[in-house]
Every structure is written in C-alpha cells, then in structure tokens.
Protein backbone atom coordinates (compact mmCIF):
# COMPACT_ATOMS: atom_id res chain seq x y z
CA UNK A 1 16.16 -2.62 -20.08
CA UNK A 2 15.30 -3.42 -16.42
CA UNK A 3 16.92 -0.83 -14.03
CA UNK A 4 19.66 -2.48 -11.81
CA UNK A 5 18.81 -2.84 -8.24
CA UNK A 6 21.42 -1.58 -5.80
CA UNK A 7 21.74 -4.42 -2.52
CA UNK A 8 20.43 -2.36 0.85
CA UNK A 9 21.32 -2.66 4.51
CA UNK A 10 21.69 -1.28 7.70
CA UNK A 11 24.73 1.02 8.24
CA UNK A 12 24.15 1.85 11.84
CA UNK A 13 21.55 2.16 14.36
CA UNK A 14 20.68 4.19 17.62
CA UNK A 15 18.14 4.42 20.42
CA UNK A 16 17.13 6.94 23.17
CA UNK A 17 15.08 6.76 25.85
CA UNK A 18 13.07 8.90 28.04
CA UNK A 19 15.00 8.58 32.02
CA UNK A 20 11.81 8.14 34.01
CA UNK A 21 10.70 5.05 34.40
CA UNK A 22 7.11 3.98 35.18
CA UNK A 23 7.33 0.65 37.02
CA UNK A 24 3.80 -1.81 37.49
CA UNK A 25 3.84 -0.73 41.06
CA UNK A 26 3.91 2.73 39.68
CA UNK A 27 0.73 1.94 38.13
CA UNK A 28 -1.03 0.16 41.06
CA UNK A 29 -1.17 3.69 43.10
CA UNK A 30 -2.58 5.21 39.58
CA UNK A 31 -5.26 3.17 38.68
CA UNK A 32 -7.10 -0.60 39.71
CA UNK A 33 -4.57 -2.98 38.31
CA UNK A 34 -1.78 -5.00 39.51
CA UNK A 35 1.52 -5.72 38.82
CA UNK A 36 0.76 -9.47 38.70
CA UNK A 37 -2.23 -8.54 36.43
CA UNK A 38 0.19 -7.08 33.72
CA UNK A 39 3.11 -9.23 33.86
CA UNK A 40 0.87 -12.35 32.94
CA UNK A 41 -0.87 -10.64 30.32
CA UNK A 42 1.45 -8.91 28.47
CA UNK A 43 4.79 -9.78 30.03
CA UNK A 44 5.20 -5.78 30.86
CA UNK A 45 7.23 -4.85 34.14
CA UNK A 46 8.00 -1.18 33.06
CA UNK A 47 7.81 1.48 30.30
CA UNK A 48 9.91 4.88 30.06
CA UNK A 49 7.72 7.83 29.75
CA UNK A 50 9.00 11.13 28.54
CA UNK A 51 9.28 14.16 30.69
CA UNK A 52 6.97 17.21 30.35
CA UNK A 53 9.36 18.90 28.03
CA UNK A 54 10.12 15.79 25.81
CA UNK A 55 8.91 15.38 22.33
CA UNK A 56 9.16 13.19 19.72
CA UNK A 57 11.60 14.98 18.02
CA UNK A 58 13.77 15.21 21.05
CA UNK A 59 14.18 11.09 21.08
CA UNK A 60 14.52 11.02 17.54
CA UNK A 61 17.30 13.22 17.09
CA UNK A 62 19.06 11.83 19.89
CA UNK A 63 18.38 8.40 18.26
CA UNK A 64 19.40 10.09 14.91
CA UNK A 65 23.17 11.29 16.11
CA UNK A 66 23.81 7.62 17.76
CA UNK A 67 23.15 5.81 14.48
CA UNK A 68 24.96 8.58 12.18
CA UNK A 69 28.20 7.60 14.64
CA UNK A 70 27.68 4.06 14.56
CA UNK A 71 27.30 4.27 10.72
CA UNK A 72 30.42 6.82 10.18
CA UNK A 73 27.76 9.13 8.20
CA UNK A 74 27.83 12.95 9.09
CA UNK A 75 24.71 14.66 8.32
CA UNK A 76 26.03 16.50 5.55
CA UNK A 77 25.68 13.22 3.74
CA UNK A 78 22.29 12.15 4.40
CA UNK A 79 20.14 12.55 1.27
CA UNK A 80 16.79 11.59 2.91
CA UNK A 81 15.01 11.37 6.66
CA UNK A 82 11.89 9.34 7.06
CA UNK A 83 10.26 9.31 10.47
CA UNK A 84 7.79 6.93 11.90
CA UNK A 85 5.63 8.28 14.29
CA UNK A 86 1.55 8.32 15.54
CA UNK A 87 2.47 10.98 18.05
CA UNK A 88 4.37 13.63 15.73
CA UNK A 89 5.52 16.66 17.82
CA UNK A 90 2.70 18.57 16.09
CA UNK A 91 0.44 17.62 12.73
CA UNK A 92 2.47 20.15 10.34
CA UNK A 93 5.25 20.11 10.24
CA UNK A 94 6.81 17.24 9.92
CA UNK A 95 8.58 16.01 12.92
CA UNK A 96 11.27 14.91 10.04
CA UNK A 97 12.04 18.08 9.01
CA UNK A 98 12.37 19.40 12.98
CA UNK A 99 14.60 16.32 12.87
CA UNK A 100 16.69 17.67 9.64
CA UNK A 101 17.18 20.80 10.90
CA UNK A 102 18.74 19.75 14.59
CA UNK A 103 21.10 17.68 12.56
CA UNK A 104 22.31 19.87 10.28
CA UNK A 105 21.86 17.40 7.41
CA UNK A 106 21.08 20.16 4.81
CA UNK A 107 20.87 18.73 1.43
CA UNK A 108 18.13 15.57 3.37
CA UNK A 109 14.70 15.49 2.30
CA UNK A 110 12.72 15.25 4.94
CA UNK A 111 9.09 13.46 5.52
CA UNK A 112 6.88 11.41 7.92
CA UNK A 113 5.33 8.42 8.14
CA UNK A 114 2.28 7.07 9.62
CA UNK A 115 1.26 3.20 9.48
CA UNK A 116 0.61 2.43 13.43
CA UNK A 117 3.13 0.44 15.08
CA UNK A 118 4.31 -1.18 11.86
CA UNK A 119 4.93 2.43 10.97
CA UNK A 120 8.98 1.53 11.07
CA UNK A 121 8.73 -1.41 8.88
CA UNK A 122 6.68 0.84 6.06
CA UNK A 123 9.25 3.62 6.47
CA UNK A 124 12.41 1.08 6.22
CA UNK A 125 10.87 -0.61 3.31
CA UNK A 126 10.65 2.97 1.74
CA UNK A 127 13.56 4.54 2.20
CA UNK A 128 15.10 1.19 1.18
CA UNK A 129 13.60 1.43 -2.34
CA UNK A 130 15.35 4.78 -2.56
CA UNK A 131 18.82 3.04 -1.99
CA UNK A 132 17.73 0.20 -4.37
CA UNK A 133 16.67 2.81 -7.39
CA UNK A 134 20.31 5.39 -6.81
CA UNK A 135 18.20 7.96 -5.56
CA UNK A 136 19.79 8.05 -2.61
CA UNK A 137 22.72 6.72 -1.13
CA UNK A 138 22.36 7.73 2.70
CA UNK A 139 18.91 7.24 4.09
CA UNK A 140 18.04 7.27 8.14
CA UNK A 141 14.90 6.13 9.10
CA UNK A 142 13.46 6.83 12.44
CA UNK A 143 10.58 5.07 14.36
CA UNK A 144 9.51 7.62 17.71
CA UNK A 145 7.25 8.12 20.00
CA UNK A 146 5.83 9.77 22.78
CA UNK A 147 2.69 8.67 23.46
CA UNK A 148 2.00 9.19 26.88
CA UNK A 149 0.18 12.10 26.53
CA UNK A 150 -2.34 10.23 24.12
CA UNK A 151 -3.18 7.80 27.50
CA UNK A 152 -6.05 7.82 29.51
CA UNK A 153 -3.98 7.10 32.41
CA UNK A 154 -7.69 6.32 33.76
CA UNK A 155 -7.85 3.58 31.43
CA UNK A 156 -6.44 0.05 32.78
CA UNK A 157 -6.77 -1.98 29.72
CA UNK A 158 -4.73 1.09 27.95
CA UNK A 159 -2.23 2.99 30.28
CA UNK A 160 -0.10 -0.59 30.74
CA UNK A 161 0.88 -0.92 27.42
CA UNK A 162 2.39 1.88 25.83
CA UNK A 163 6.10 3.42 26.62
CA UNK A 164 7.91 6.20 24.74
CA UNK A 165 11.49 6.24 22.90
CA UNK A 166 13.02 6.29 19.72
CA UNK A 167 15.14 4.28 17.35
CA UNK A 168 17.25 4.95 14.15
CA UNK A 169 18.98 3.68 11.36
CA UNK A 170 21.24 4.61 8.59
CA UNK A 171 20.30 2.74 5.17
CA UNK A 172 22.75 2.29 2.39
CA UNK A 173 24.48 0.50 -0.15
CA UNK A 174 26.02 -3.34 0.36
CA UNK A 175 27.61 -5.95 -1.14
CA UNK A 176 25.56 -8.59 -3.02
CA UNK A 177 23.95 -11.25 -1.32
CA UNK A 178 23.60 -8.99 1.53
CA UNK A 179 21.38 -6.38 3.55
CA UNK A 180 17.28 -6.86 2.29
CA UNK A 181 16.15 -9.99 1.38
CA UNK A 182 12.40 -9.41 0.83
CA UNK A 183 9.62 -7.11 2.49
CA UNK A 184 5.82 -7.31 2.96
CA UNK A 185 3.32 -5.06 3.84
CA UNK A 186 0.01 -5.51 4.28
CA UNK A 187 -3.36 -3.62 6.13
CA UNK A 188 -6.55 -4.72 6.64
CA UNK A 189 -8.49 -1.25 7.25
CA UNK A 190 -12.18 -3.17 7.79
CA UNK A 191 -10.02 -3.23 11.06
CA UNK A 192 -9.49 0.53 11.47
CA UNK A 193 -12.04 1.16 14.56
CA UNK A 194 -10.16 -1.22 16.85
CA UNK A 195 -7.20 0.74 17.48
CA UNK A 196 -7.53 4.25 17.13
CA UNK A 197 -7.49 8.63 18.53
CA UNK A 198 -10.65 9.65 16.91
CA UNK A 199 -10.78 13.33 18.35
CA UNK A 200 -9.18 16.43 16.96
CA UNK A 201 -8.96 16.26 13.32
CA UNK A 202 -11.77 16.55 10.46
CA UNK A 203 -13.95 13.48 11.28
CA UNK A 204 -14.13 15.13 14.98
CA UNK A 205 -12.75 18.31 15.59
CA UNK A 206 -11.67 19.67 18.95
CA UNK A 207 -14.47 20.36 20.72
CA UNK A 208 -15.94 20.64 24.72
CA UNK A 209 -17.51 17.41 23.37
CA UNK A 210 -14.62 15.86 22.31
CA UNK A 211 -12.89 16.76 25.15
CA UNK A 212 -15.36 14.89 27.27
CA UNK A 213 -15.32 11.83 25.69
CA UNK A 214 -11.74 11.45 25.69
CA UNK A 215 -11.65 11.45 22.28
CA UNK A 216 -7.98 12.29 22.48
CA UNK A 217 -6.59 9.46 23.94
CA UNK A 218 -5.67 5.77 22.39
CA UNK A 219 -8.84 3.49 22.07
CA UNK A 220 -8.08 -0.33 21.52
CA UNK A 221 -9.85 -2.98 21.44
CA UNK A 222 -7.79 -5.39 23.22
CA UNK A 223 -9.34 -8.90 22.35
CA UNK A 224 -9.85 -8.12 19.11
CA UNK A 225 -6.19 -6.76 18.55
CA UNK A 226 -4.71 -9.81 19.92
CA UNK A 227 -6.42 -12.14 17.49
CA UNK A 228 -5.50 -10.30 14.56
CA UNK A 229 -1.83 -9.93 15.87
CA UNK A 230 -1.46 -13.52 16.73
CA UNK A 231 -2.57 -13.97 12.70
CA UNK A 232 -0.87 -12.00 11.13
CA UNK A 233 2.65 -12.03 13.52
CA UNK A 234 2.66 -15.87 12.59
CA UNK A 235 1.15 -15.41 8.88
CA UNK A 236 3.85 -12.69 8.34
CA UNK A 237 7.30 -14.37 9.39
CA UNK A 238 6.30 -17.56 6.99
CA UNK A 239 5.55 -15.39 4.26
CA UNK A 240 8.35 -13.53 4.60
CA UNK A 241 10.96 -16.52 4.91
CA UNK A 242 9.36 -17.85 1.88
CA UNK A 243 9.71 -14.82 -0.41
CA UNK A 244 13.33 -14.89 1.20
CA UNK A 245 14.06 -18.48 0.22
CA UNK A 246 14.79 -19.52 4.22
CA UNK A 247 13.62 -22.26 5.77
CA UNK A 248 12.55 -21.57 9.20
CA UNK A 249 15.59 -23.35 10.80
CA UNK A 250 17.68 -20.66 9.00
CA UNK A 251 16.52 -17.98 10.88
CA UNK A 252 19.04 -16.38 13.34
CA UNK A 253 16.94 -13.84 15.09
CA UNK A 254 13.64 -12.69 15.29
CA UNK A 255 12.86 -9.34 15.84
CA UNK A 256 9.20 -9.03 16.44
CA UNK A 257 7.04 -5.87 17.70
CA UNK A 258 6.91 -5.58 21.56
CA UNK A 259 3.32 -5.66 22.49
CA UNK A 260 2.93 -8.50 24.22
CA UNK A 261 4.86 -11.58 24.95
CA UNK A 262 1.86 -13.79 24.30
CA UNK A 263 2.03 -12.96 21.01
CA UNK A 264 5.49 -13.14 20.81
CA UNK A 265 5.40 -17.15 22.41
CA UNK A 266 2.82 -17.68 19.80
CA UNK A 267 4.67 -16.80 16.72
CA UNK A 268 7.69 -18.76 18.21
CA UNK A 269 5.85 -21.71 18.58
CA UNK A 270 4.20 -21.61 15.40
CA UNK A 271 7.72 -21.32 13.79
CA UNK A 272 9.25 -23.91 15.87
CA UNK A 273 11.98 -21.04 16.54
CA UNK A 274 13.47 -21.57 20.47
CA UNK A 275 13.27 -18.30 22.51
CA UNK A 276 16.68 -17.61 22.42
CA UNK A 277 16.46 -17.01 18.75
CA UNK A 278 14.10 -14.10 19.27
CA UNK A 279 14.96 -10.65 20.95
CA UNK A 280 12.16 -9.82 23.50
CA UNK A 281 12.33 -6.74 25.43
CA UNK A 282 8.80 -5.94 25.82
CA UNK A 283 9.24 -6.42 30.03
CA UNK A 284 11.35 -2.99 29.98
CA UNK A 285 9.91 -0.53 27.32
CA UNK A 286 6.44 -1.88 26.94
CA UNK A 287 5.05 -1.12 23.23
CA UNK A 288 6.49 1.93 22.08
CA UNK A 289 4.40 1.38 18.90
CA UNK A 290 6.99 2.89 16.10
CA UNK A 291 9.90 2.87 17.91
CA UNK A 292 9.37 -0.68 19.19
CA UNK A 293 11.56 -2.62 16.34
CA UNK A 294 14.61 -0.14 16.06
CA UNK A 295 14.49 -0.25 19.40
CA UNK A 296 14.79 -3.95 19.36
CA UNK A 297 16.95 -4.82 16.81
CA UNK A 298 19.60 -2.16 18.10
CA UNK A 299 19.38 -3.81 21.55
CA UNK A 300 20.06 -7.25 19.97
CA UNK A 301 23.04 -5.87 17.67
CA UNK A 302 24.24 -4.30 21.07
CA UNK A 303 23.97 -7.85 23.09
CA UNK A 304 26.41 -9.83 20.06
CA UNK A 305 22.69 -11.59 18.99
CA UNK A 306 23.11 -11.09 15.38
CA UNK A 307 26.61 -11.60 13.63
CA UNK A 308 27.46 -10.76 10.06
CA UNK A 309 25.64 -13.13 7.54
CA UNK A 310 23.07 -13.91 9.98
CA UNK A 311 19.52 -14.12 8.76
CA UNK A 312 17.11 -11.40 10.37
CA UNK A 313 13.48 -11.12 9.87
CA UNK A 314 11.81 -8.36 11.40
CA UNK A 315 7.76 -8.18 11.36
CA UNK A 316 5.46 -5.81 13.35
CA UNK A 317 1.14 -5.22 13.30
CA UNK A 318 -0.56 -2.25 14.49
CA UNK A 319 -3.35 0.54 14.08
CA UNK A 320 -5.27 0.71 10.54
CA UNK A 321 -5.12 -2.25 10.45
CA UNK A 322 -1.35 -2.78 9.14
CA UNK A 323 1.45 -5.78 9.23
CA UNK A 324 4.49 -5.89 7.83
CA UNK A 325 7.90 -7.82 7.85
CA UNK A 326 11.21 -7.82 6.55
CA UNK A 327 13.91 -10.36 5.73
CA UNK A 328 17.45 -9.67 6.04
CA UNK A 329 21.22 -11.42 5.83
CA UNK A 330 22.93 -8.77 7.86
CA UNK A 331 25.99 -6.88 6.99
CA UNK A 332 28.44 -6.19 9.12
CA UNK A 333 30.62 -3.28 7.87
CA UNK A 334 33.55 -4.08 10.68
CA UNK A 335 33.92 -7.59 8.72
CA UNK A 336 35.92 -8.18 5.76
C-alpha cells in the first residue's frame, strides 16, 4: 500500500541581520574598486557584516524566535531543526544543536546542512519530506551565515559579494492543493574547484603554509560561476514549473538567489516573467549564500508580494557545484 503523503508549507518565517552595514564607498577606502564598478556588475550597493562577537548561531536563533512567533509554534513543539550554513559557528558541533539549545525546543532533533548557497533549498526540501512521511509535524529550517571572516577583504573580485544574516522557517502540515508543489535538486561536482575554502580540513590542514596562501578564505571563479548560474537559474525555474504543472504566466513570484542581478535579468527574460514578479534584494544584503532565499522570500511575504494561493517558485545555485528549486501555491494560515 503506498504511504499517504501529508501536503507541506510554510508556517512562518523570520530574518536577522547583522547592524553594520558595509556600503560600496566603504569598500573603495578598503581595496581598488569602485562603487560604480560593483553596482553594474552585480547590482550590489551594500552588505551587512556581523560584528566581532557575532556568529552564525547568533542570526539564526534570532531568525529562529521571529518565525516560531509568526508561525504560533513554541519551541516545545518543534520536532526537528535543520540549519543551512558554509560558515557553521565551529565544524562540530552542529550550529543546529547550539541553535536547539538557545531555544529551548527540547524534544527537536537537531542537524546541519551543507550544499553552498543552495544549501536552504536542500535543507527545505528535507525537512519537508519529514512533514510529508508523519515524522514530524513541526520542522524549522534555517539558512545562516557569517561569512565575512572567510573574505580576503584583499580580494576585489571576492570581498563585494558576500553579506551575512540569517533566515527561518517553520514547516508543517496544510490543506490539499496547497504548500509544495514539486522540488529539484541537482549538483554538478566536475564543478567543485570553482567555488571553494580549501585550507583547514583533511585535504589541507592548518598549516604556516596554508596560512600563507590564504587558503582560508572563499576562492571563486567568477566567469566561470556566472555561466553555470545563468544555466542552471534559467534551466531550473522551467523544470520546476513543469514538474509543477504551471505555465510560466502562472507564476506569481520569483524568488531567486541574490548573487547578482545579471543573473537575476537573465532568468527573467528567459521566462518572459516582468520584474515586478520577482523579489530582488541583492542591492542591500549582497549574497548571503544560505541565508539569501529565506531572506528573500520573508522580505517579499513582509512587502504583501505573495498572497494566499499564489504560485511561488524558489531556485538558488552555488558551491559544489549545486542548484536547486522549489515550487509552491502558498498558504496563508490568516485566510479561511
């Protein structure tokens, strides 16, 4: 007998955000770049960057607490924390379980997750199955990061991309017809040397050598990175509406990773979707990698863009190489 499949959605969602904000004239007195350089590029006019004392944990559990009151969840009732995150507060243990423990959320399993930026998509997609199966009726899944202490700030093709913050969300049961339409993942790890922190681990331990190389900080092969984003951002949201049984005219919102608004305008195009059918706030955060499509999506919820019923895809690319994208009709609990 085939197992029944229990409808998933979004409950709730949160964000938090480092306070300091590093502007593109910020970066002009740091190293040779402009603000005019940036902008054009990659549509970037500022990124928040945590403070000395901030971790990831720090944003996600602030991120965590928002979405548990916009869901109406207490903690007590959470059966299972994912976080998404390259830039965990430490390698063991799990940011997640630093996460459960500041919440109080007792009887949670707690894990991480690590798939680049798409890392949020992965993580959704898994905790969703747990909904799906009964295994668990209250899941939050959180995408953070602080990576600015994994940037060569020396680095101009690097330093102007990446911000830090967090966003969560509260996964659970809804009514038919609703919450996940279809997901895809993909990865394409012949890709894996074009965006990577190859220092400090077994394949290069820490070492004076290491050190000098600046093994430790994000390498990326920009050009490269571009051309497989531009693929597989476009290649990702047809697929997806397909498997979903939408036509692209039935999309309400996009919600695509903030890297770069290039690639952004691309996928639009390709889709024949006008801009004001897809959240971009890549000028204000930058990519916060992880964090970059809770972040999004929250903002757009926030800002009245998506209305119960709507149709929501969400798709994101990053390190290993990895894509991934979502379909959803969104429920809105507040609508009866």
């Amino acid at each position: 007998m085939a197992q029944q499949v229990t409808p998933v959605g979004i409950m709730g969602t949160g964000i938090r955000v480092p306070e300091r904000v590093l502007t593109n004239e910020d970066l002009e007195r740091m190293v040779d770049t402009s603000d005019e350089w940036i902008r054009t590029r990659t549509g970037i006019r500022e990124r928040h960057i945590a403070a000395e004392n901030e971790a990831a944990s720090d944003l996600a559990i602030g991120a965590a607490r928002r979405a548990l009151e916009d869901a109406r969840v207490s903690p007590e009732e959470l059966d299972l924390i994912i976080v998404a995150t390259n830039s965990p507060d430490m390698l063991f243990p799990a940011t997640a379980c630093l996460v459960q423990d500041a919440l109080g959320a007792g009887r949670a399993g707690a894990f991480d997750l690590q798939a680049g930026c798409t890392g949020f998509l992965y993580a959704l997609a898994c905790g969703g199955q747990f909904v799906a199966t009964g295994t668990a009726k209250r899941v939050l899944v959180i995408g953070a990061e602080v990576l600015s202490p994994l940037i060569n700030w020396q680095d101009r093709n690097t330093c102007v991309l990446f911000g830090d913050g967090a966003g969560a969300v509260v996964l659970g049961p809804v009514p038919e017809g609703y919450g996940i339409l279809a997901t895809r993942l993909g990865s394409e790890g012949r890709g894996a040397p074009l965006i990577s922190l190859p220092g400090g681990l077994s394949r290069h331990p820490a070492s004076a050598e290491t050190l000098a190389g600046n093994q430790h900080f994000i390498h990326m092969n920009g050009r490269e990175v571009f051309k497989f984003a531009v693929k597989v951002m476009i290649d990702g949201c047809l697929e997806i509406l397909q498997a979903a049984g939408l036509a692209a005219d039935q999309l309400d919102c996009l919600i695509p990773h903030q890297a770069n608004i290039r690639i952004i305008e691309a996928a639009a195009k390709r889709l024949e979707l006008p801009m004001d059918r897809v959240w971009v706030n890549v000028d204000r955060y930058g990519n916060t990698s992880a964090a970059s499509i809770p972040l999004a999506l929250h903002e757009a919820l926030t800002a009245g863009r998506i209305k119960n019923g709507d149709n929501v895809v969400m798709v994101a690319f990053g390190a290993g190489l990895t894509w991934g994208a979502m379909a959803l009709r969104w429920y809105d609990r507040c609508v009866r």
